[in-house]
Protein backbone atom coordinates (compact mmCIF):
# COMPACT_ATOMS: atom_id res chain seq x y z
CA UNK A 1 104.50 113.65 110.92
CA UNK A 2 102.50 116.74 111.86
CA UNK A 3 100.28 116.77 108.41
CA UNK A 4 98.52 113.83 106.03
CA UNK A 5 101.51 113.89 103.73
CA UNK A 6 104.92 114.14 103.88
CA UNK A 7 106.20 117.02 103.01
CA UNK A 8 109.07 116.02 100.12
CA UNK A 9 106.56 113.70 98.35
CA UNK A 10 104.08 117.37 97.89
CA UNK A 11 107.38 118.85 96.63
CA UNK A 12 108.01 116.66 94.39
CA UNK A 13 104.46 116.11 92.87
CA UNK A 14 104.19 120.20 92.55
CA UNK A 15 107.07 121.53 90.69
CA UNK A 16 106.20 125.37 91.37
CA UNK A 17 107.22 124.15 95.47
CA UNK A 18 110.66 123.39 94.43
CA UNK A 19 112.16 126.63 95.48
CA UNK A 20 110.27 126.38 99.29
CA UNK A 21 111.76 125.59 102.24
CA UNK A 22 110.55 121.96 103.50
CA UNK A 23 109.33 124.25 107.03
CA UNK A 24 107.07 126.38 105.08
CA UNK A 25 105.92 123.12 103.48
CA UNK A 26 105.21 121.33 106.88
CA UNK A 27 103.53 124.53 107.80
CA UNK A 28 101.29 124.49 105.11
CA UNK A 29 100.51 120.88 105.60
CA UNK A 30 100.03 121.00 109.42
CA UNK A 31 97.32 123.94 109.18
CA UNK A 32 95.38 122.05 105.91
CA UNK A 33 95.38 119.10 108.79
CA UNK A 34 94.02 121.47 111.04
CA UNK A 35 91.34 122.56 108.68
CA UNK A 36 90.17 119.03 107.93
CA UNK A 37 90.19 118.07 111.34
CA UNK A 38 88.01 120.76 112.10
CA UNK A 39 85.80 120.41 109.50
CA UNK A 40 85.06 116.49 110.47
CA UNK A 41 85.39 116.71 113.98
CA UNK A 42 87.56 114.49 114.39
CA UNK A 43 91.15 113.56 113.60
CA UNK A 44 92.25 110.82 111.09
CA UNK A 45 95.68 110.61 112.33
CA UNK A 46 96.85 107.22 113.19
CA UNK A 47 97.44 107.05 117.04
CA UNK A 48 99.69 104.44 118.95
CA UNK A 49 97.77 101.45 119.26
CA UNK A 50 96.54 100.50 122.24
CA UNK A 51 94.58 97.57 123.57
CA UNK A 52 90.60 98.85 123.95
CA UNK A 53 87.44 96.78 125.27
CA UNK A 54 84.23 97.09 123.62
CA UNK A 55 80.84 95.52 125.67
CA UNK A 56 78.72 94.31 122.79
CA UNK A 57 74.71 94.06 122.88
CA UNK A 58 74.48 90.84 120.25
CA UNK A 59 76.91 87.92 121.19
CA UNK A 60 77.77 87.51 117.28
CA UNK A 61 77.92 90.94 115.95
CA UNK A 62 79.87 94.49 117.45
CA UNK A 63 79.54 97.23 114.98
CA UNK A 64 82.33 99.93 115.16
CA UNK A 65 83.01 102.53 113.07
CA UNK A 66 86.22 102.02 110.64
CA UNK A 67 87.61 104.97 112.65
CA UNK A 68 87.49 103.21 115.51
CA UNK A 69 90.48 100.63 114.86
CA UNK A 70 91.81 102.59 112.05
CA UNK A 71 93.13 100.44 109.73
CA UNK A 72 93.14 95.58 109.92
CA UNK A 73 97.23 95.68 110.32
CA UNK A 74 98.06 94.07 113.49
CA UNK A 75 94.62 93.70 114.75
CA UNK A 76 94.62 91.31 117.70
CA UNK A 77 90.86 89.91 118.56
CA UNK A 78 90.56 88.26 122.26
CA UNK A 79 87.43 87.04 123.49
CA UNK A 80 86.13 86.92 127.34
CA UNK A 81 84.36 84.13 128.53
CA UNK A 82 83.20 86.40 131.57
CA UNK A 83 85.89 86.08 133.98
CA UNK A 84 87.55 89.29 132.93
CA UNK A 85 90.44 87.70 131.04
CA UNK A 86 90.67 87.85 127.29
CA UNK A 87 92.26 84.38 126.87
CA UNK A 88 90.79 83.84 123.84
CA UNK A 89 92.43 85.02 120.60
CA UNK A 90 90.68 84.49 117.37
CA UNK A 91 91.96 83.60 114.14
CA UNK A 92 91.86 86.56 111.49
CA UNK A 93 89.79 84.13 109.85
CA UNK A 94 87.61 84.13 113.16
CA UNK A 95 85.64 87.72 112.38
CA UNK A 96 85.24 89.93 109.48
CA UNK A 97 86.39 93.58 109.58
């Protein structure tokens, strides 16, 4: 989806949209992304995940910013004991998001 909403769902909940074309709709919505985006620098779309490494500086804490994992569905945590391998996965009761 190119905006933060889909497009029918905005029809729906405005009734003066109902005679627009779903295009002019998704245009509306991809520039009013645009404008938030720019306005926060940064983007709050959800990308693909992908597996990331963080270094932290206190063995029990690592502070991220809730942009930085987006949202706690399908969070995997794997710990390294220092030999490069993340063998280690913890148990969702294991860390607090």
């Amino acid at each position: 989806m190119d905006g933060y909403a889909d497009p029918g769902e905005v029809i729906d909940r405005f009734p003066g949209l109902a005679g627009e074309s779903e295009s002019t709709v998704v245009a509306a919505l991809v520039a009013a992304r645009q404008w938030i985006d720019r306005q926060c620098s940064r983007s709050f779309s959800l990308a693909p995940a992908t597996s990331r490494r963080f270094r932290v500086r206190d063995v029990y804490v690592l502070q991220l910013d809730r942009h930085e994992i987006g949202d706690d569905v399908g969070v995997v945590v794997k710990t390294d004991d220092g030999s490069g391998t993340f063998t280690t996965t913890l148990a969702a009761s294991g860390y607090q998001l």
